[in-house]
C-alpha atoms as a PDB file:
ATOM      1  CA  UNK A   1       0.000   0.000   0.000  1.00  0.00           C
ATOM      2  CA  UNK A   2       1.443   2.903  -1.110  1.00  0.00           C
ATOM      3  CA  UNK A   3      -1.768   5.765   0.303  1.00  0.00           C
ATOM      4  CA  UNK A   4      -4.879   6.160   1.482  1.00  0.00           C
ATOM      5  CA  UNK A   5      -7.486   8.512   0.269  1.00  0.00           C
ATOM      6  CA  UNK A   6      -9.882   9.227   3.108  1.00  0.00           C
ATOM      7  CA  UNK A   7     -13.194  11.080   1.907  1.00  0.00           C
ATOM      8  CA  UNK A   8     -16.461  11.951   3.490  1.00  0.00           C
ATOM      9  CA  UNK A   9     -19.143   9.297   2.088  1.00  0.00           C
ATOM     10  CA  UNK A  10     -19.460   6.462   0.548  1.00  0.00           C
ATOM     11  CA  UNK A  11     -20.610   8.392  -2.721  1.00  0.00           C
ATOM     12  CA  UNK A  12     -17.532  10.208  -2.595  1.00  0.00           C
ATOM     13  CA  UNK A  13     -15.509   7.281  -2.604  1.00  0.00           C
ATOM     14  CA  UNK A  14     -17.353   6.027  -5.827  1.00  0.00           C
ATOM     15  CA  UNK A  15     -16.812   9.141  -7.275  1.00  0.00           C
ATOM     16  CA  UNK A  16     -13.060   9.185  -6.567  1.00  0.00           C
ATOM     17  CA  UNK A  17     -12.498   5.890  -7.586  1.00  0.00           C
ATOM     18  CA  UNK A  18     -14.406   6.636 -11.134  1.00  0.00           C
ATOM     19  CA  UNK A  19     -12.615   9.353 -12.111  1.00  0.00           C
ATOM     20  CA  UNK A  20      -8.898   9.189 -11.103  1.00  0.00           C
ATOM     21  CA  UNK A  21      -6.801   7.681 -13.599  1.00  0.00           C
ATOM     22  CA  UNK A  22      -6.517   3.832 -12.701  1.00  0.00           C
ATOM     23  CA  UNK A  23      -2.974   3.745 -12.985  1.00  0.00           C
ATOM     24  CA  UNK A  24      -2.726   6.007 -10.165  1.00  0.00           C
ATOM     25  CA  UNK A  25      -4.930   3.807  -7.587  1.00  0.00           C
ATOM     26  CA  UNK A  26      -2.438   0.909  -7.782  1.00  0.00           C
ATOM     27  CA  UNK A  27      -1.805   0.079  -4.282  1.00  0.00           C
ATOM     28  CA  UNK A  28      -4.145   3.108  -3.502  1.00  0.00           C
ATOM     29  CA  UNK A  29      -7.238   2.416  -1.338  1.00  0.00           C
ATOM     30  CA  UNK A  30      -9.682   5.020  -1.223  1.00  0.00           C
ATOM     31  CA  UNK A  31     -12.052   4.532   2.146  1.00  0.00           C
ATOM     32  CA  UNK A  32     -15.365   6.742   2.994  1.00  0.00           C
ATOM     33  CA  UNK A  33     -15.134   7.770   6.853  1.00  0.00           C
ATOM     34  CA  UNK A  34     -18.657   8.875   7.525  1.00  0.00           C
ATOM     35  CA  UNK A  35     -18.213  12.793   7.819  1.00  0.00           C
ATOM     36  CA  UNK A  36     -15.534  15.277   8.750  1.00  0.00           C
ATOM     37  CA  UNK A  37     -14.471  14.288  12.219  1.00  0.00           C
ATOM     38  CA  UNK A  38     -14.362  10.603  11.341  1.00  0.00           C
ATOM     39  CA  UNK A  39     -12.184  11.454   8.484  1.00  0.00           C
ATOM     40  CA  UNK A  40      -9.540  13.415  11.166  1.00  0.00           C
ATOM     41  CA  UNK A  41      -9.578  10.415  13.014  1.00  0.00           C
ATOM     42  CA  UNK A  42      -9.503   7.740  10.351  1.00  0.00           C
ATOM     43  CA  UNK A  43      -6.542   9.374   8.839  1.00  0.00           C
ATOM     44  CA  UNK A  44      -4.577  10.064  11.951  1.00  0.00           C
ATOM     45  CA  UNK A  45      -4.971   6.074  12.775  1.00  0.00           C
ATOM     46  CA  UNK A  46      -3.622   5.540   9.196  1.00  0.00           C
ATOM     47  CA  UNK A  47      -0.482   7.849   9.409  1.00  0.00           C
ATOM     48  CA  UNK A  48       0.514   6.681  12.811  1.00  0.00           C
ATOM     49  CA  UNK A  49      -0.685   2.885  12.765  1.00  0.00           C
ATOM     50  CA  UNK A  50       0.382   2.056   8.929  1.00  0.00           C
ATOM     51  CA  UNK A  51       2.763   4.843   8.639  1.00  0.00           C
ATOM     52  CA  UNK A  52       1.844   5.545   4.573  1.00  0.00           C
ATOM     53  CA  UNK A  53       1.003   8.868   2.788  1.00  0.00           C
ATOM     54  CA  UNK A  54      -2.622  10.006   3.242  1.00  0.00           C
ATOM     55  CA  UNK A  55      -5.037  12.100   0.963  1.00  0.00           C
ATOM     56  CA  UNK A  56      -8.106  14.043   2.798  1.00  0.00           C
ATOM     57  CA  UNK A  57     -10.675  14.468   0.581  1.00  0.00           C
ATOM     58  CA  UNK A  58     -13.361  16.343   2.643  1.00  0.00           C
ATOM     59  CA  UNK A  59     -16.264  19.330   1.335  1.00  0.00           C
ATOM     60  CA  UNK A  60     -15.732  22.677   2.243  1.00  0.00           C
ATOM     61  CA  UNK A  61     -19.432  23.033   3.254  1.00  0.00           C
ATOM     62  CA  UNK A  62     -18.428  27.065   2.069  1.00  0.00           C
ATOM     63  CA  UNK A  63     -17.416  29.322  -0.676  1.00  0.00           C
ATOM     64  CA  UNK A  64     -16.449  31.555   1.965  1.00  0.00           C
ATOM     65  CA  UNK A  65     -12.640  32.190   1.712  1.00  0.00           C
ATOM     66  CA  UNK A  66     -11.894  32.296   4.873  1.00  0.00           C
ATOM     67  CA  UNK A  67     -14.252  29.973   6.064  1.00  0.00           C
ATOM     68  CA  UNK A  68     -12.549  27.511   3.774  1.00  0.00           C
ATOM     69  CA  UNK A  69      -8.966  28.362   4.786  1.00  0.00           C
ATOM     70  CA  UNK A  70      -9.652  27.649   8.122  1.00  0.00           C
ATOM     71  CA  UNK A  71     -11.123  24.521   7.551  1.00  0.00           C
ATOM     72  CA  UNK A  72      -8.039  23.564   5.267  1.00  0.00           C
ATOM     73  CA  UNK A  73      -5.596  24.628   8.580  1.00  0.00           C
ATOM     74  CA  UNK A  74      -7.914  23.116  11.338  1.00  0.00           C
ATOM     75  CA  UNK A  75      -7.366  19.781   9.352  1.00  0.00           C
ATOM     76  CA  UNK A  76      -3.889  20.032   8.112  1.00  0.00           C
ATOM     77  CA  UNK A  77      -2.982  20.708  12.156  1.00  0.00           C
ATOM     78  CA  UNK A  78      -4.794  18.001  13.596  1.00  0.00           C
ATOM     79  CA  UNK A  79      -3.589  15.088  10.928  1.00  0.00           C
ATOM     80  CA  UNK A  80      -0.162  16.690  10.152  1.00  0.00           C
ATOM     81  CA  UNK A  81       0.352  16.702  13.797  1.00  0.00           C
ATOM     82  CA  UNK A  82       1.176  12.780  13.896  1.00  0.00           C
ATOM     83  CA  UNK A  83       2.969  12.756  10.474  1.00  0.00           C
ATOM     84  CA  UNK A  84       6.217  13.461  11.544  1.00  0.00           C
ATOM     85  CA  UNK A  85       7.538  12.547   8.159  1.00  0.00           C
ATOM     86  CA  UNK A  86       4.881  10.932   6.456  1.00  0.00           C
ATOM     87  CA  UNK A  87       2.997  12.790   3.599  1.00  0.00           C
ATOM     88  CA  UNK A  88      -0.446  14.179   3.878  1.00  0.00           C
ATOM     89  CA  UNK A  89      -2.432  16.461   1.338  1.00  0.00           C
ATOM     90  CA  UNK A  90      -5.780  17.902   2.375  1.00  0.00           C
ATOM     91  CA  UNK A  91      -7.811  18.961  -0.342  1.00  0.00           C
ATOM     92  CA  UNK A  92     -11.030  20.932   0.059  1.00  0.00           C
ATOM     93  CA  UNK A  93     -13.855  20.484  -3.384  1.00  0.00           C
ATOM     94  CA  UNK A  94     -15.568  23.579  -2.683  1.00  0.00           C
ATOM     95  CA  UNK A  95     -18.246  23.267  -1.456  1.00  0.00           C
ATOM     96  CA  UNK A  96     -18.845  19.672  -2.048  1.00  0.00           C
ATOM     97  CA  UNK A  97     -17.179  16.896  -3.801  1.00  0.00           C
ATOM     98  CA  UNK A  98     -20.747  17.023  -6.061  1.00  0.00           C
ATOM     99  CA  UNK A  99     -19.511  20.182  -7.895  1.00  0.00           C
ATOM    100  CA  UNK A 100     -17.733  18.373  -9.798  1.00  0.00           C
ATOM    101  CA  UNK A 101     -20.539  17.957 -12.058  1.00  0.00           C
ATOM    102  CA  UNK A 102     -21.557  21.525 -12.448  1.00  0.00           C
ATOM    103  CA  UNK A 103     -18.155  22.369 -14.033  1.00  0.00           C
ATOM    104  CA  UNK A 104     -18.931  21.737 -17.922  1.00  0.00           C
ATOM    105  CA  UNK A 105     -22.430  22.773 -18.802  1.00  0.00           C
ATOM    106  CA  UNK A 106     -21.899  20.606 -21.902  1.00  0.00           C
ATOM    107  CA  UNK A 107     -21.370  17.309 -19.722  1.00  0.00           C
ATOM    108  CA  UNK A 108     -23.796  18.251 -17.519  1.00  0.00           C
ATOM    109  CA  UNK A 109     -26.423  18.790 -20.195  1.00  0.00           C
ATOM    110  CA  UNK A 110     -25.727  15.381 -22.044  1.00  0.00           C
ATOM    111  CA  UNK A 111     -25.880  13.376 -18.678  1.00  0.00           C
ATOM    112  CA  UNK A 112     -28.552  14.935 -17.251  1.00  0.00           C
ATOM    113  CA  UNK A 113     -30.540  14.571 -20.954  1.00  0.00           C
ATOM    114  CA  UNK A 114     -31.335  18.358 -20.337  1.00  0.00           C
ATOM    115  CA  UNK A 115     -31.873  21.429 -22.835  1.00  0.00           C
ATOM    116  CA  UNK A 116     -29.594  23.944 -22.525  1.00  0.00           C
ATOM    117  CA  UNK A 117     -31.339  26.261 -20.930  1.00  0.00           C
ATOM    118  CA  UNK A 118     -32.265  23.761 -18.366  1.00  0.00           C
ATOM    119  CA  UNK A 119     -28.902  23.108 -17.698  1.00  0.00           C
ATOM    120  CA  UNK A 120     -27.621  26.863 -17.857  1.00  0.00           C
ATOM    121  CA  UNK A 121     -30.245  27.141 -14.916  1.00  0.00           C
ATOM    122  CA  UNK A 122     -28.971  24.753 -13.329  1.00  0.00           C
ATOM    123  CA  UNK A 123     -25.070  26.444 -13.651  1.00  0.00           C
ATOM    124  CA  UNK A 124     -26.526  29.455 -12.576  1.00  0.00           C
ATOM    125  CA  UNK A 125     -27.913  28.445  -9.306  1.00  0.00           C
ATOM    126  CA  UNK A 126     -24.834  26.387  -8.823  1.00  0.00           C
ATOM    127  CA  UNK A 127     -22.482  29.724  -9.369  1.00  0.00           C
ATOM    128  CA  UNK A 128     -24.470  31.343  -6.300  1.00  0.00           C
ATOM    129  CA  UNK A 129     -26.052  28.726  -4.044  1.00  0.00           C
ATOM    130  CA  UNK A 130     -23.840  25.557  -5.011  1.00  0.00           C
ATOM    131  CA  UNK A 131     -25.365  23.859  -2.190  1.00  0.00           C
ATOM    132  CA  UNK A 132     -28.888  24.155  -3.284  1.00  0.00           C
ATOM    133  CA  UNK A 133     -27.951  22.952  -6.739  1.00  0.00           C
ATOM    134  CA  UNK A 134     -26.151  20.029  -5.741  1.00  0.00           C
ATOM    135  CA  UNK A 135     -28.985  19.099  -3.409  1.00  0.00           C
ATOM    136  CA  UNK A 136     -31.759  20.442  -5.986  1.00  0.00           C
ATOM    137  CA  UNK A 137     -30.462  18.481  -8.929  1.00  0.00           C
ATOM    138  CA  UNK A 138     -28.473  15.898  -7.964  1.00  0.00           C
ATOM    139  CA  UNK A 139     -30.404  13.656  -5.520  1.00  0.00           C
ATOM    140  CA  UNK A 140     -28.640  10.205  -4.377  1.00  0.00           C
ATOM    141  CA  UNK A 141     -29.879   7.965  -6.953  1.00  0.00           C
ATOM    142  CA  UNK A 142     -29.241  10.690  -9.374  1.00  0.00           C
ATOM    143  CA  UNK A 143     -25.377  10.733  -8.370  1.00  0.00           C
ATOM    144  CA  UNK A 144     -24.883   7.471  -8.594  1.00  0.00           C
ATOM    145  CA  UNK A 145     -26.403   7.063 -11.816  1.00  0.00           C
ATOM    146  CA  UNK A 146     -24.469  10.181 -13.083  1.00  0.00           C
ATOM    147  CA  UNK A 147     -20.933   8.245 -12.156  1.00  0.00           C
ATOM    148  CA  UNK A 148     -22.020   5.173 -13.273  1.00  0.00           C
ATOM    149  CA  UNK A 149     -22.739   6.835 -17.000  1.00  0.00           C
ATOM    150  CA  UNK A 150     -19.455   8.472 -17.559  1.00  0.00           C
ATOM    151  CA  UNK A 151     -17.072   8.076 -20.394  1.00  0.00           C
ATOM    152  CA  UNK A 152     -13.583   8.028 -20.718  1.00  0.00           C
ATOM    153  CA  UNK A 153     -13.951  11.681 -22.541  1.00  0.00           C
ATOM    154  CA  UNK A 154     -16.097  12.451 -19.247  1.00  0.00           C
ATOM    155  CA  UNK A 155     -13.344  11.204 -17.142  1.00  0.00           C
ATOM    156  CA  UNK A 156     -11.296  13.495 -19.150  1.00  0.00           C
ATOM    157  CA  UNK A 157     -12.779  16.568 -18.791  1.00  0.00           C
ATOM    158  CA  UNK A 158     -13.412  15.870 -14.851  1.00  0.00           C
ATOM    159  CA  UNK A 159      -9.676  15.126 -14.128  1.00  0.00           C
ATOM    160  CA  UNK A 160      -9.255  18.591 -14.898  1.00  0.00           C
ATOM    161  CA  UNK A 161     -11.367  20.043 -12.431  1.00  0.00           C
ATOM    162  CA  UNK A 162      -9.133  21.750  -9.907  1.00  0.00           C
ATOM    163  CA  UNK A 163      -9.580  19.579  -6.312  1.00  0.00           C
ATOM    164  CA  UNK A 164      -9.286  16.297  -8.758  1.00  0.00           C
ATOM    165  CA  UNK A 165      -5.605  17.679 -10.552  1.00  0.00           C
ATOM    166  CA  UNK A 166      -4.319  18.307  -6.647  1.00  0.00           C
ATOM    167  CA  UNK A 167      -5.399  14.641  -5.666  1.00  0.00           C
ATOM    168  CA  UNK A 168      -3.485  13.311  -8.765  1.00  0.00           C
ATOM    169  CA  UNK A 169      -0.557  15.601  -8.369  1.00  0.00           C
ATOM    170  CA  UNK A 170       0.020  14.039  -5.045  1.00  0.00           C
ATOM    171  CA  UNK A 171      -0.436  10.546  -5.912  1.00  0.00           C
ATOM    172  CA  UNK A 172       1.865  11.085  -8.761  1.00  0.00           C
ATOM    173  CA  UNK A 173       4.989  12.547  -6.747  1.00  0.00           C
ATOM    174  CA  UNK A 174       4.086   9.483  -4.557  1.00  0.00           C
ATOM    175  CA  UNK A 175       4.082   7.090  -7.270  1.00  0.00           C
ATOM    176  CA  UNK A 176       7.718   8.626  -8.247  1.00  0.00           C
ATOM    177  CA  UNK A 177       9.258   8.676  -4.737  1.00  0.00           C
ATOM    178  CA  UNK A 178       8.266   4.888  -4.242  1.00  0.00           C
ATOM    179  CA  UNK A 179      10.426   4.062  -7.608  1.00  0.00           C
ATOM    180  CA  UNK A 180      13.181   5.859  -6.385  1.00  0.00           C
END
């Protein structure tokens, strides 16, 4: 085992495990926690018991700036306070992991099957009350069937999303300092 990615939900973990490039998630296991504090916990257990690099993948539950920021430091202290030496990366999807859909008003159109002025509705919400949208539009079965749907071209244009490139740029640099 080269890492652990700890997330939120079991959704989450699906999610994760759909889009990031497979040959990245060899010897990677990506486990859901069951909410913020578990995830502290969880990963704290991991760095000191197994001693291997791990990624917290957690929501923001904000667009606030500096709500956000503090969120990012109130983790990074807890976990990185047992790591000694052992890499960690938080990363924060603002405001949820579920954005991740709202990003490409194309993708979201064709997976959805909506008109594009259903989906540019559904954008605009998403721009000011990202919550609401995810919540509004993307209901549980509705996720699921959404990640269960995409394409390699989907996978494509998701990996680019910002929270999903900072995941992967960890995992690679790990994947490189386990060859050396």
């Amino acid at each position: 085992m080269i890492a652990y990615i700890v997330c939120e939900g079991i959704t989450d973990a699906q999610l994760l495990q759909r889009i990031l490039p497979k040959e990245l998630l060899n010897d990677v296991e990506i486990v859901a926690a069951g909410g913020l504090s578990a995830i502290k916990s969880l990963a704290r257990s991991l760095i000191v018991r197994r001693q291997v690099p791990v990624v917290i993948v957690a929501d923001a539950d904000s667009v606030e700036p500096n709500v956000i920021h503090e969120r990012l430091n109130s983790i990074e202290e807890i976990v990185k306070s047992v790591a000694i030496s052992t890499p960690v990366k938080v990363v924060l999807a603002v405001p949820s992991i579920e954005i991740i859909f709202f990003e490409d008003i194309l993708l979201l159109s064709d997976l959805l099957e909506y008109g594009p002025s259903q989906a540019q509705e559904m954008m605009n919400l998403a721009k000011s009350q990202p919550d609401k949208a995810v919540s509004k539009f993307l209901g549980q079965s509705q996720k699921n069937k959404l990640i269960n749907q995409l394409t390699n071209d989907d996978l494509e244009i998701l990996r680019k999303v910002p929270f999903i490139q900072e995941i992967i740029y960890f995992l690679q640099s790990l994947q490189e300092t386990a060859k050396v």
